[in-house]
PDB file of N, CA and C in Angstrom:
ATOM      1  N   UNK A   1       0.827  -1.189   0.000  1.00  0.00           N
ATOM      2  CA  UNK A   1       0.000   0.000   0.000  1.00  0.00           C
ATOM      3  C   UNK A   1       0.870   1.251   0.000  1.00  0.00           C
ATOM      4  N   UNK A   2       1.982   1.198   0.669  1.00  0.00           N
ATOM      5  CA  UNK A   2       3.043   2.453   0.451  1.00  0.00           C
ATOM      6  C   UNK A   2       3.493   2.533  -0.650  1.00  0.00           C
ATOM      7  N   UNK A   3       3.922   1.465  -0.985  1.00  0.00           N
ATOM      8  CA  UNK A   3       4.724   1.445  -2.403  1.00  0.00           C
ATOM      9  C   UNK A   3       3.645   2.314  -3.267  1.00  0.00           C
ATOM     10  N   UNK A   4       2.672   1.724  -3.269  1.00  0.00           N
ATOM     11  CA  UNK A   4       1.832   2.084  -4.245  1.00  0.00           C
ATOM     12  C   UNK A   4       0.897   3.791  -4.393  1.00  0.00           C
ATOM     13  N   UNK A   5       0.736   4.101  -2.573  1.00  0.00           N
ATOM     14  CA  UNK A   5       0.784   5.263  -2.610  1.00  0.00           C
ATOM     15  C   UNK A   5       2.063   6.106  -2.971  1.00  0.00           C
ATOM     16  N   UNK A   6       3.188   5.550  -2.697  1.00  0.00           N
ATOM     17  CA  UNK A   6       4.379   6.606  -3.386  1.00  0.00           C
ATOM     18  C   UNK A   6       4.707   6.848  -4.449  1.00  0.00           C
ATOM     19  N   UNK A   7       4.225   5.638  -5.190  1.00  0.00           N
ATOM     20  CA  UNK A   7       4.116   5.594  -7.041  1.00  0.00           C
ATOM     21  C   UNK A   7       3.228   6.735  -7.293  1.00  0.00           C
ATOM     22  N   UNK A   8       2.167   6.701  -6.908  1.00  0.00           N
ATOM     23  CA  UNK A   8       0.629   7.941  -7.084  1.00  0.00           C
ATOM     24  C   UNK A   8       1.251   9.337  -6.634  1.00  0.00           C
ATOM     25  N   UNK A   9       1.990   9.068  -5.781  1.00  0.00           N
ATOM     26  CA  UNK A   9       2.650  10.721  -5.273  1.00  0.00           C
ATOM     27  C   UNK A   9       3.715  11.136  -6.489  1.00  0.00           C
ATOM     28  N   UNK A  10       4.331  10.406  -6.498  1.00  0.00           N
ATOM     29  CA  UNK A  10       5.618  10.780  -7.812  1.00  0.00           C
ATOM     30  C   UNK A  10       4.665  11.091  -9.054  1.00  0.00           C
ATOM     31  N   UNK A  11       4.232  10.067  -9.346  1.00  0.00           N
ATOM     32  CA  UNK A  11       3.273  10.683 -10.531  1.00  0.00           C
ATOM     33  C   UNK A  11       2.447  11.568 -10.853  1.00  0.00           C
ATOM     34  N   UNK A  12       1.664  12.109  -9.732  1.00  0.00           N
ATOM     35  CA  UNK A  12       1.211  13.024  -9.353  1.00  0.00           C
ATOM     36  C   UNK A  12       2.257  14.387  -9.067  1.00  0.00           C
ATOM     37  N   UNK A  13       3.350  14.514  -8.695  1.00  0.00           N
ATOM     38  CA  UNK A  13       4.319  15.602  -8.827  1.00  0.00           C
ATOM     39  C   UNK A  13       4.688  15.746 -10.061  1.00  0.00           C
ATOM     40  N   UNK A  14       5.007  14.581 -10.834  1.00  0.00           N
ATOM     41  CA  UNK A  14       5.670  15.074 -12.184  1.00  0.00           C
ATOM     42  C   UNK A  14       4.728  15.448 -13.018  1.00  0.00           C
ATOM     43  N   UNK A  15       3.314  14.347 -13.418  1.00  0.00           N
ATOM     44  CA  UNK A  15       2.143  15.373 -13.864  1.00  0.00           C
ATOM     45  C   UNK A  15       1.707  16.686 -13.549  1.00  0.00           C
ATOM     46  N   UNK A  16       2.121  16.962 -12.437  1.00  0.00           N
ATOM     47  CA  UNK A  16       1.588  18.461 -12.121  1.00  0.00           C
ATOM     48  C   UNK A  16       2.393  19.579 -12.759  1.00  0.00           C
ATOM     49  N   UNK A  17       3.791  19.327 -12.768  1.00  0.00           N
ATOM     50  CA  UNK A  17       4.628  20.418 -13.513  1.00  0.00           C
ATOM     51  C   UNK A  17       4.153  20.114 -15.253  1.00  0.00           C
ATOM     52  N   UNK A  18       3.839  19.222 -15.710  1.00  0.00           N
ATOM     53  CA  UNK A  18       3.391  19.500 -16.934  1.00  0.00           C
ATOM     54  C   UNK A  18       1.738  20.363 -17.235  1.00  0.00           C
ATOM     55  N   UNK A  19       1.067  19.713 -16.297  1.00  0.00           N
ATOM     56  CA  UNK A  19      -0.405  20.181 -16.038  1.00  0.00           C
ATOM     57  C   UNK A  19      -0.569  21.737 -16.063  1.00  0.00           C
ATOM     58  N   UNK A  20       0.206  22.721 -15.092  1.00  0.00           N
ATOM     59  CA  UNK A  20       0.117  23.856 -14.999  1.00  0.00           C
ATOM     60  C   UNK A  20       0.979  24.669 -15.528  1.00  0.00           C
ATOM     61  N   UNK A  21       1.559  24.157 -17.092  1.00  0.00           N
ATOM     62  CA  UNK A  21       2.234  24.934 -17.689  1.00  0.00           C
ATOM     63  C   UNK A  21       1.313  25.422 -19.060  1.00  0.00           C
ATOM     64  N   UNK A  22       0.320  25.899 -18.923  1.00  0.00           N
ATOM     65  CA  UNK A  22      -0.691  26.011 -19.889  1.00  0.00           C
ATOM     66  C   UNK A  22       0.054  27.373 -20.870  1.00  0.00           C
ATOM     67  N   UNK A  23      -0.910  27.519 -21.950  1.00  0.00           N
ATOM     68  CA  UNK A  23      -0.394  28.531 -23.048  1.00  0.00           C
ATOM     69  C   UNK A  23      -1.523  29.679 -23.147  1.00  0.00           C
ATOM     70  N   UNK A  24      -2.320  30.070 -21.637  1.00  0.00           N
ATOM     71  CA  UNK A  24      -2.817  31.371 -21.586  1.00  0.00           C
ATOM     72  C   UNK A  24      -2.257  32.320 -21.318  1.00  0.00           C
ATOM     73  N   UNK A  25      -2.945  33.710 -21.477  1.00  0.00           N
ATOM     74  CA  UNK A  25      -2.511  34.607 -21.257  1.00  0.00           C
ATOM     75  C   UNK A  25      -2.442  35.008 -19.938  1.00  0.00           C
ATOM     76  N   UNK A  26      -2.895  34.347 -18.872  1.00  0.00           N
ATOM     77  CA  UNK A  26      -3.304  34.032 -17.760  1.00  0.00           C
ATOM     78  C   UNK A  26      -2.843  33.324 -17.131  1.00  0.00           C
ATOM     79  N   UNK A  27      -1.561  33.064 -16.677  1.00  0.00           N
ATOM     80  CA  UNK A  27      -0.758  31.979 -16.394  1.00  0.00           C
ATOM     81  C   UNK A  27      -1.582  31.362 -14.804  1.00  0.00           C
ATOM     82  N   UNK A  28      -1.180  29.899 -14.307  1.00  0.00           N
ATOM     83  CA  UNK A  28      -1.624  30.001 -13.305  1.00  0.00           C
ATOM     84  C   UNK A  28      -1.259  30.148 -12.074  1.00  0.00           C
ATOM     85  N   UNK A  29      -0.060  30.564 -11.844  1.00  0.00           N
ATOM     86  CA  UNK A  29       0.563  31.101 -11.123  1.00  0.00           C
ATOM     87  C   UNK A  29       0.285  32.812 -10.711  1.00  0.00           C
ATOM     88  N   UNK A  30      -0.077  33.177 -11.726  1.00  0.00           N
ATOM     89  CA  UNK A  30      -0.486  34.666 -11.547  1.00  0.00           C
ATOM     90  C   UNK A  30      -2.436  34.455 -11.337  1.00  0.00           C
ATOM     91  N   UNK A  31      -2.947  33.777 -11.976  1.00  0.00           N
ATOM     92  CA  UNK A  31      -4.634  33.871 -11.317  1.00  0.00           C
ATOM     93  C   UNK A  31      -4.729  33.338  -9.720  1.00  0.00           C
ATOM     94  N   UNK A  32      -3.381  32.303  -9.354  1.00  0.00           N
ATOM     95  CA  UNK A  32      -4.079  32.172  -8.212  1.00  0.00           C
ATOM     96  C   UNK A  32      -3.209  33.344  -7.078  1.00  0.00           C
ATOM     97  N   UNK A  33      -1.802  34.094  -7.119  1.00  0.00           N
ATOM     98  CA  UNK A  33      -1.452  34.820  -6.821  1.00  0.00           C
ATOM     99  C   UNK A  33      -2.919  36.396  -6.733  1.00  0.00           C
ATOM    100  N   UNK A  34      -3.672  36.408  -7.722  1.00  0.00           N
ATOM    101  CA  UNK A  34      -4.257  37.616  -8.270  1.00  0.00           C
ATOM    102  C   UNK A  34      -6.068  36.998  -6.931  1.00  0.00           C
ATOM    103  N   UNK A  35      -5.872  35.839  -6.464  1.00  0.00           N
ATOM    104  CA  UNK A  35      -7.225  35.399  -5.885  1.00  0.00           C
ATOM    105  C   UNK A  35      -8.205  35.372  -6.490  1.00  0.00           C
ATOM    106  N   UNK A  36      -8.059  34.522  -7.954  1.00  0.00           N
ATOM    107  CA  UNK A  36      -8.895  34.041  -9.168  1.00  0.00           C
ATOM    108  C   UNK A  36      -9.571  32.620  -9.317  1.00  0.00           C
ATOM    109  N   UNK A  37      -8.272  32.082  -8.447  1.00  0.00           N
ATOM    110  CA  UNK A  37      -8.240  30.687  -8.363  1.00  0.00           C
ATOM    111  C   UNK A  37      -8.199  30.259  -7.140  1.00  0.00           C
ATOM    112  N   UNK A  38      -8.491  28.453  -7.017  1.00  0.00           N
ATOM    113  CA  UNK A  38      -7.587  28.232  -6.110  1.00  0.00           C
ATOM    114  C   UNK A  38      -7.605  26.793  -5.752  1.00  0.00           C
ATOM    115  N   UNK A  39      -6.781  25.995  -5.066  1.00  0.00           N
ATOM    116  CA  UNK A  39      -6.639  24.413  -4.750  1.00  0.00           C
ATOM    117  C   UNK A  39      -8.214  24.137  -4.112  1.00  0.00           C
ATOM    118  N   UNK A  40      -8.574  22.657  -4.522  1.00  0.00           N
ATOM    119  CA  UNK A  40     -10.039  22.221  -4.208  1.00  0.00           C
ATOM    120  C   UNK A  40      -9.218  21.196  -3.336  1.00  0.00           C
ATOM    121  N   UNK A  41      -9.765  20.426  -2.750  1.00  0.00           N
ATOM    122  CA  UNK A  41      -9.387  19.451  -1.949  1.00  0.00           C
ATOM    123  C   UNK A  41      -9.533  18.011  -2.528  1.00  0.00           C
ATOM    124  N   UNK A  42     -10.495  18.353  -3.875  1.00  0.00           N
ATOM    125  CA  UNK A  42     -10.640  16.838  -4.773  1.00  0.00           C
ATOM    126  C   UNK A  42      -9.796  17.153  -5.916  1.00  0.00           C
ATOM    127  N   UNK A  43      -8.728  17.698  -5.809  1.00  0.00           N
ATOM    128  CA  UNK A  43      -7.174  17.737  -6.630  1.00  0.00           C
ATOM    129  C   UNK A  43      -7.757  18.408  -7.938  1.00  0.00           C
ATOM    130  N   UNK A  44      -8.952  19.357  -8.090  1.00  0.00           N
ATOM    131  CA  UNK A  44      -9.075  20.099  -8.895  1.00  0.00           C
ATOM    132  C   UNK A  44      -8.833  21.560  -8.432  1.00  0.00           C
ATOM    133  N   UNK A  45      -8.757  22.536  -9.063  1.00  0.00           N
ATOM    134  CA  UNK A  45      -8.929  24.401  -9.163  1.00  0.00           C
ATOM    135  C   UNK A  45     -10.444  24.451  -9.320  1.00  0.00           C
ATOM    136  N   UNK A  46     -10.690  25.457  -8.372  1.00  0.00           N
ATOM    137  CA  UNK A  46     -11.745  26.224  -8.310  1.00  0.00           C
ATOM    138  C   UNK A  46     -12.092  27.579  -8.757  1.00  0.00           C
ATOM    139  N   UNK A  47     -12.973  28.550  -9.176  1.00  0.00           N
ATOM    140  CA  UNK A  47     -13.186  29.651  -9.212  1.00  0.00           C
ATOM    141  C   UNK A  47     -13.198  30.462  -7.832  1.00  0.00           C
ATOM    142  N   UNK A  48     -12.388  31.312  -7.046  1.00  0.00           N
ATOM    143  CA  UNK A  48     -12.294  32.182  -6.389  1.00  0.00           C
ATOM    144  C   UNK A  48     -13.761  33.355  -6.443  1.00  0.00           C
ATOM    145  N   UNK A  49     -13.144  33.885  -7.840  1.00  0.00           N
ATOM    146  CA  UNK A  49     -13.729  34.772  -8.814  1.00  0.00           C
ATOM    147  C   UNK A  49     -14.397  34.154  -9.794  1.00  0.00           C
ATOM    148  N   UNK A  50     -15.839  33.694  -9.834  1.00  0.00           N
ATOM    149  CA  UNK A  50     -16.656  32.886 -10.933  1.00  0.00           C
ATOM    150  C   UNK A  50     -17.255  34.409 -11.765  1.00  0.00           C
ATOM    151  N   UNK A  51     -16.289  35.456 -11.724  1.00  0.00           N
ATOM    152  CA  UNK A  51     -16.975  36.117 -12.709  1.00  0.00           C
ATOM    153  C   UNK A  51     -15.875  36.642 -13.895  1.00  0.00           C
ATOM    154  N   UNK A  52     -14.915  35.880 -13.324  1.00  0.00           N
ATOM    155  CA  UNK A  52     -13.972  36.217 -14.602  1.00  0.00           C
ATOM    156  C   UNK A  52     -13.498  35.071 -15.448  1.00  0.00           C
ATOM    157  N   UNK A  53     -13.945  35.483 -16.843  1.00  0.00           N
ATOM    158  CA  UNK A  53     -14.153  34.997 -17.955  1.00  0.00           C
ATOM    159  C   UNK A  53     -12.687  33.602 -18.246  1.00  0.00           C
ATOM    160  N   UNK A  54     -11.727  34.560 -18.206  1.00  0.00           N
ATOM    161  CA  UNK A  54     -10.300  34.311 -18.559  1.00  0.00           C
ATOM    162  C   UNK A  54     -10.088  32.843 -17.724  1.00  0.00           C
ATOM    163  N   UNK A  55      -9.973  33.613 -16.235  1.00  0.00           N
ATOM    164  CA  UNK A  55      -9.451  32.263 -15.092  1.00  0.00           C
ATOM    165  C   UNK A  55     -10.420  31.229 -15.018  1.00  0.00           C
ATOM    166  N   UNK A  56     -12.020  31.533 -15.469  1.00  0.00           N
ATOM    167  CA  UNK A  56     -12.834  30.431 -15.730  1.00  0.00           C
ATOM    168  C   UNK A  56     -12.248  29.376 -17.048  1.00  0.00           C
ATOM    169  N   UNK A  57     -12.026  29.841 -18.186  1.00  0.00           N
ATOM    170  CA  UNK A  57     -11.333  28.927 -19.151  1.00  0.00           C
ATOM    171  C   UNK A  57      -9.868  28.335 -18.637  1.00  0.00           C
ATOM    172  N   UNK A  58      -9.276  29.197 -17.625  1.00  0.00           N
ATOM    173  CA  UNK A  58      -7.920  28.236 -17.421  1.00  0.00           C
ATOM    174  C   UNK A  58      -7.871  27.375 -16.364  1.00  0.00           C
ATOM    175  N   UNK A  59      -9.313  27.467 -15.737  1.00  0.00           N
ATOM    176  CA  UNK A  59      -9.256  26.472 -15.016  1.00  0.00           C
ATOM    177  C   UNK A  59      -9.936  25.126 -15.326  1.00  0.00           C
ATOM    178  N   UNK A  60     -11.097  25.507 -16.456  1.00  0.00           N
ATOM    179  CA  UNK A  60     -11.752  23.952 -16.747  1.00  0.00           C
ATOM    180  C   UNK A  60     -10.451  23.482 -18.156  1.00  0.00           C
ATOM    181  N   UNK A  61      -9.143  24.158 -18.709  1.00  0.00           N
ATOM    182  CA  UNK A  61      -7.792  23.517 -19.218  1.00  0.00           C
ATOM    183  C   UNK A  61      -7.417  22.715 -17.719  1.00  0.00           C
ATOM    184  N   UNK A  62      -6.538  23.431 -17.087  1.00  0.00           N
ATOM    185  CA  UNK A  62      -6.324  22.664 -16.090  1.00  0.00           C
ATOM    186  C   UNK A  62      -6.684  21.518 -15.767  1.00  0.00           C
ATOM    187  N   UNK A  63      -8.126  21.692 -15.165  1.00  0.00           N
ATOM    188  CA  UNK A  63      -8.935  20.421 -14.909  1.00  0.00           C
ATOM    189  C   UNK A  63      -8.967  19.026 -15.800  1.00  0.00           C
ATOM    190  N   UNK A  64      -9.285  19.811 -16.733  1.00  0.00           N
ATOM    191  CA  UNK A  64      -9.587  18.761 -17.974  1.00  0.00           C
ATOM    192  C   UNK A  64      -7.985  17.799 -17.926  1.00  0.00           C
ATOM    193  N   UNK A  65      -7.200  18.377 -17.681  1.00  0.00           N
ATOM    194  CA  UNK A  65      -5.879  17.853 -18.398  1.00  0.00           C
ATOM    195  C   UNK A  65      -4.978  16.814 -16.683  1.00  0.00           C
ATOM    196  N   UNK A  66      -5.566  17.435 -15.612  1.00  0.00           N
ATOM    197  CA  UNK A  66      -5.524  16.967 -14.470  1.00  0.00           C
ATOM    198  C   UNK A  66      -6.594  15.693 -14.522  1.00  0.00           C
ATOM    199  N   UNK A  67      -7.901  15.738 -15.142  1.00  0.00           N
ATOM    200  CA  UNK A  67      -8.892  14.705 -14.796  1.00  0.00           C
ATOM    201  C   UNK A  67      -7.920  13.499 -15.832  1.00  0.00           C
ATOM    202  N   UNK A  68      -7.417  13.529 -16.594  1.00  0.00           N
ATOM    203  CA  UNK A  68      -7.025  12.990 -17.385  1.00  0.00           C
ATOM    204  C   UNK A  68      -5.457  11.960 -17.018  1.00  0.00           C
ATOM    205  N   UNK A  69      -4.893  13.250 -16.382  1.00  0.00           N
ATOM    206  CA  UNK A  69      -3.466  12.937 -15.573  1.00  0.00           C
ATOM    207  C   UNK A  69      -3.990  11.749 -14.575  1.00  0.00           C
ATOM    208  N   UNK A  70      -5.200  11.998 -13.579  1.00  0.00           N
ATOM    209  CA  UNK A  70      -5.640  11.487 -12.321  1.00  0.00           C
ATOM    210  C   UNK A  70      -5.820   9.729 -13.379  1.00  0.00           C
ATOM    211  N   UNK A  71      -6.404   9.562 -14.394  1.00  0.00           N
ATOM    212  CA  UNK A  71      -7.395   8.513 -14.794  1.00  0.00           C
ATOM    213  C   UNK A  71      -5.892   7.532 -15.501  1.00  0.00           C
ATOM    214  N   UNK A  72      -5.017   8.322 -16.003  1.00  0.00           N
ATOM    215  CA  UNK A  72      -3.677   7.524 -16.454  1.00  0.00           C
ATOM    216  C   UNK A  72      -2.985   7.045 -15.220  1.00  0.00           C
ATOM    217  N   UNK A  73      -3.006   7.812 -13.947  1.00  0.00           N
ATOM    218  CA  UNK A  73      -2.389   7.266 -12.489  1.00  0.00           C
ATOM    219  C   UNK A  73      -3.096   5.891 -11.974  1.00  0.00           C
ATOM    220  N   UNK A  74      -4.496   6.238 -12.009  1.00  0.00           N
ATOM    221  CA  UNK A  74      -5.132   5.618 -11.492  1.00  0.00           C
ATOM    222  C   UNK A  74      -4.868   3.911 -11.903  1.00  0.00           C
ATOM    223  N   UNK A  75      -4.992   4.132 -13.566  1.00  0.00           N
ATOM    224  CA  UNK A  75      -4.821   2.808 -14.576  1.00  0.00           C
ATOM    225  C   UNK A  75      -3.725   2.144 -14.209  1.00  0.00           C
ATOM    226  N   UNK A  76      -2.628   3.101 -14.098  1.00  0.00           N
ATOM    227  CA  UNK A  76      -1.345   2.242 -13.942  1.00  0.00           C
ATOM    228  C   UNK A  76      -0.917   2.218 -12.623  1.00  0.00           C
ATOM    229  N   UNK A  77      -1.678   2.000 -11.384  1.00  0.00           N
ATOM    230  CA  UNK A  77      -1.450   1.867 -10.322  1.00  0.00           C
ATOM    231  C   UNK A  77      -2.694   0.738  -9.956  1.00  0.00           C
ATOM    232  N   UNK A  78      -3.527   0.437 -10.862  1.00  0.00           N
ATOM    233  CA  UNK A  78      -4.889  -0.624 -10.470  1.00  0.00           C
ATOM    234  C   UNK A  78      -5.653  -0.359  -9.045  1.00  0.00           C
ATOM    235  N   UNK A  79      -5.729   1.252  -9.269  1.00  0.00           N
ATOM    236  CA  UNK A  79      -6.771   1.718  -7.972  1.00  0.00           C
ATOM    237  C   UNK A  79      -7.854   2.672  -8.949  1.00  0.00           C
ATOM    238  N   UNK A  80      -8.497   3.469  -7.934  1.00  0.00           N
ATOM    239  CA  UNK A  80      -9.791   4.480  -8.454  1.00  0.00           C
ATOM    240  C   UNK A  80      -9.113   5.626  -8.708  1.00  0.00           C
ATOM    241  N   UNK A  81     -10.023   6.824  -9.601  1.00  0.00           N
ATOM    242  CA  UNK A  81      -9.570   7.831  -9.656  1.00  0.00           C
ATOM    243  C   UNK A  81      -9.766   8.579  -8.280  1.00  0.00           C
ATOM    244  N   UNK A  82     -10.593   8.372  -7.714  1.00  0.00           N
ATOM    245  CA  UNK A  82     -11.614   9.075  -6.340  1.00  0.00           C
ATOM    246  C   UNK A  82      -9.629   9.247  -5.152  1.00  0.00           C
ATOM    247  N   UNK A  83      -9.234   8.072  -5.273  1.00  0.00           N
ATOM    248  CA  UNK A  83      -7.823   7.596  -4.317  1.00  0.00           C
ATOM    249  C   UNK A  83      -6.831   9.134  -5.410  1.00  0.00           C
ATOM    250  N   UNK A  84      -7.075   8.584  -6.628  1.00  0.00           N
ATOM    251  CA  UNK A  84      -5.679  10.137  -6.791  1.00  0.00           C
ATOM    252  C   UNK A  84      -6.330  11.160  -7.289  1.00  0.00           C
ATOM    253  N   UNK A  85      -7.192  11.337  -7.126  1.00  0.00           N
ATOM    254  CA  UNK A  85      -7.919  13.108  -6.997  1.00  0.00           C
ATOM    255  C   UNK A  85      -7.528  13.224  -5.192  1.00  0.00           C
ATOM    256  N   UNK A  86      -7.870  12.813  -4.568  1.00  0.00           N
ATOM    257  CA  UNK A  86      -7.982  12.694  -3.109  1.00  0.00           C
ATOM    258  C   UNK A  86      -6.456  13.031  -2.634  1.00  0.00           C
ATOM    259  N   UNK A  87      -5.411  11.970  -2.893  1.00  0.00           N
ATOM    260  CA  UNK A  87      -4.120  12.684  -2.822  1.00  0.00           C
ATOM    261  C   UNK A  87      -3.741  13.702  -3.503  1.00  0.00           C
ATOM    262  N   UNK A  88      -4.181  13.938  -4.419  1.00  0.00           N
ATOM    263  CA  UNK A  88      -3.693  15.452  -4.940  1.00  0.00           C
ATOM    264  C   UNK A  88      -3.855  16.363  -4.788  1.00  0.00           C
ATOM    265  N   UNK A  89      -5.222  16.116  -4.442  1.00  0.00           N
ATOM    266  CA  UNK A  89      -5.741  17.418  -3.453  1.00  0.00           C
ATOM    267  C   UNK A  89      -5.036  17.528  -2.502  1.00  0.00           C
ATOM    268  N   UNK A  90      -4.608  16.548  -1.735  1.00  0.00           N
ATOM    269  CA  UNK A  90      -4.005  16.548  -0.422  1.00  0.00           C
ATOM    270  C   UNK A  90      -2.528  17.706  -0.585  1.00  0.00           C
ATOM    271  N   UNK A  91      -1.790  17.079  -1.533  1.00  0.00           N
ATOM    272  CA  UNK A  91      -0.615  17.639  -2.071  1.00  0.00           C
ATOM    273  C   UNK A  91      -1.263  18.992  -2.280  1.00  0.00           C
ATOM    274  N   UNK A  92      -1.728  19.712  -3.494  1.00  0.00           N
ATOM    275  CA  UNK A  92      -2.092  20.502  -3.947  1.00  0.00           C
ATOM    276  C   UNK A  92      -2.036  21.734  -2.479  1.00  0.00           C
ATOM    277  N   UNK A  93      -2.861  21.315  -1.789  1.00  0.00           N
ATOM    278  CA  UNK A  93      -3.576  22.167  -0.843  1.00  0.00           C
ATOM    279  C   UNK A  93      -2.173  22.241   0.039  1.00  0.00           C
ATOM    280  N   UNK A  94      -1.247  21.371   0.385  1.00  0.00           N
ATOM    281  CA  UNK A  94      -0.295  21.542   1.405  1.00  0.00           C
ATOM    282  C   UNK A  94       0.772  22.538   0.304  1.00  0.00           C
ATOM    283  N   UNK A  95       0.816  22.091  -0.454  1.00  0.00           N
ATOM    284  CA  UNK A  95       1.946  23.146  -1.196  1.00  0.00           C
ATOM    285  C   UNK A  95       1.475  24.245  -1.820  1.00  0.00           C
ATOM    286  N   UNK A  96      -0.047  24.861  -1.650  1.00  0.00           N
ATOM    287  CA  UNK A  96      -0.353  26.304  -1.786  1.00  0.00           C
ATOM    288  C   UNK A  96       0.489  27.527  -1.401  1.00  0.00           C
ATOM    289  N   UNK A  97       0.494  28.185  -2.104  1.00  0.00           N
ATOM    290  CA  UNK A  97       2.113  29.615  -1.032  1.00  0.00           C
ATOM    291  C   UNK A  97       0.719  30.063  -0.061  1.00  0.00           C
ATOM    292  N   UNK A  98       1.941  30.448   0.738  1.00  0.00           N
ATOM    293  CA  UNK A  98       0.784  31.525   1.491  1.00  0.00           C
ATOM    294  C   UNK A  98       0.352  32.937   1.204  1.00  0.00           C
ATOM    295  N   UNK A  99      -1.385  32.933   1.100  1.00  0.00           N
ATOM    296  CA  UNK A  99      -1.969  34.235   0.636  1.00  0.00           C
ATOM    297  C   UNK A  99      -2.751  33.824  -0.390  1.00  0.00           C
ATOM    298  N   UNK A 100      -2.276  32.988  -1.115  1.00  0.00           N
ATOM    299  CA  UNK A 100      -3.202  32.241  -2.402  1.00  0.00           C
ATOM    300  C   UNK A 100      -4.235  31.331  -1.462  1.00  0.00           C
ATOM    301  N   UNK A 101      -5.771  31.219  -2.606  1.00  0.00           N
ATOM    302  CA  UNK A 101      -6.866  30.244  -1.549  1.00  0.00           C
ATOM    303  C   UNK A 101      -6.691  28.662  -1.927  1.00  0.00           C
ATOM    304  N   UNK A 102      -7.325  28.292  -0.586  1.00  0.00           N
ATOM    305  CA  UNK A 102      -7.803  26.686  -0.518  1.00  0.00           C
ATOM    306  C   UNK A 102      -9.366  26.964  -0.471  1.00  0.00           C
ATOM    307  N   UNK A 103      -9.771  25.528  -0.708  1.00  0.00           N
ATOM    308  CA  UNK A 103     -11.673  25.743  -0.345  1.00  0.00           C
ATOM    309  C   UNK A 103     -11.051  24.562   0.592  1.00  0.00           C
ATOM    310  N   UNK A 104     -11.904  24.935   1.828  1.00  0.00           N
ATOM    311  CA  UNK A 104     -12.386  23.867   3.047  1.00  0.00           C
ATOM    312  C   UNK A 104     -13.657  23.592   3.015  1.00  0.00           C
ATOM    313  N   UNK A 105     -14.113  23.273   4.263  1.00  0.00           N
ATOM    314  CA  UNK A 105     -15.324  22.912   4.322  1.00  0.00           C
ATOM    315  C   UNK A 105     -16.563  24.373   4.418  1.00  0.00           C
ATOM    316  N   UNK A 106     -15.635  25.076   4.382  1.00  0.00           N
ATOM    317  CA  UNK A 106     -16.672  26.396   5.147  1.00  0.00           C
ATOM    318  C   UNK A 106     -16.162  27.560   3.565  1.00  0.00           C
ATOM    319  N   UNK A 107     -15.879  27.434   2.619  1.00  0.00           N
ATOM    320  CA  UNK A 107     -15.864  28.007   1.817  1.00  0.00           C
ATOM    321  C   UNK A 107     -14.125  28.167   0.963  1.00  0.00           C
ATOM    322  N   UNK A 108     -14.119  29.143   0.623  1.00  0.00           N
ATOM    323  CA  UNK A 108     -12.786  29.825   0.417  1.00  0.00           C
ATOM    324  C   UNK A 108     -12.001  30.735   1.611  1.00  0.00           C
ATOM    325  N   UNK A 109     -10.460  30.276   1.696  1.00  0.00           N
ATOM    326  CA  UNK A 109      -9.862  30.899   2.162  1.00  0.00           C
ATOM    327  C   UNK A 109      -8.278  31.062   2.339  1.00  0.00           C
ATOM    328  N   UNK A 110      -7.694  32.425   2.436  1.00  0.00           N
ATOM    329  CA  UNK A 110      -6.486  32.620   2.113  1.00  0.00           C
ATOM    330  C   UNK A 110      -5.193  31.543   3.175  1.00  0.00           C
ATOM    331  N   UNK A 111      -4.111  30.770   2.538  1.00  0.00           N
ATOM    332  CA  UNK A 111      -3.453  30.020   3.213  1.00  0.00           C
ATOM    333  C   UNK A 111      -2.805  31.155   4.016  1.00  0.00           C
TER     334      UNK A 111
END
């Protein structure tokens, strides 16, 4: 079970540096710096700001390309996606900078 969660963690780190290197104008480093965005706890990005147009499209890229990352982990580890959305979130949310948001249980809020 370690082994196999540490396989899901590595894979999950190295997918992520490819994941959030998108080709908007909107990088995501600057929407979630700007409080546009922010880590979900089910290893997706959320809308902060659901009224801006821009960080709404770079986050369902993201997603899309993360749901995708999660479903290739999942395959080649012979578990669920539910197990590496769940750790990634986990990750995700612990390595937020501080000042950028997480969603908890009680909404959005700055790390």
């Amino acid at each position: 079970m370690f082994i196999a969660r540490l396989t899901i963690a590595v894979c999950v780190t190295i997918i992520w540096a490819v994941v959030t290197s998108s080709a908007f104008a909107l990088s995501l480093d600057e929407a979630k710096a700007n409080g546009l965005v922010g880590e979900k706890a089910n290893g997706y990005l959320g809308a902060v700001n659901p009224s801006n147009a821009e960080a709404q499209a770079l986050i369902e890229d993201v997603n899309r390309k993360r749901r995708q990352a999660y479903e290739d982990i999942a395959k080649r580890n012979s578990t669920n996606i539910r197990a590496v959305e769940t750790l990634a979130g986990e990750k995700a949310v612990q390595n937020t900078k501080p000042g950028n948001f997480v969603e908890g249980p009680g909404g959005w809020s700055k790390k």
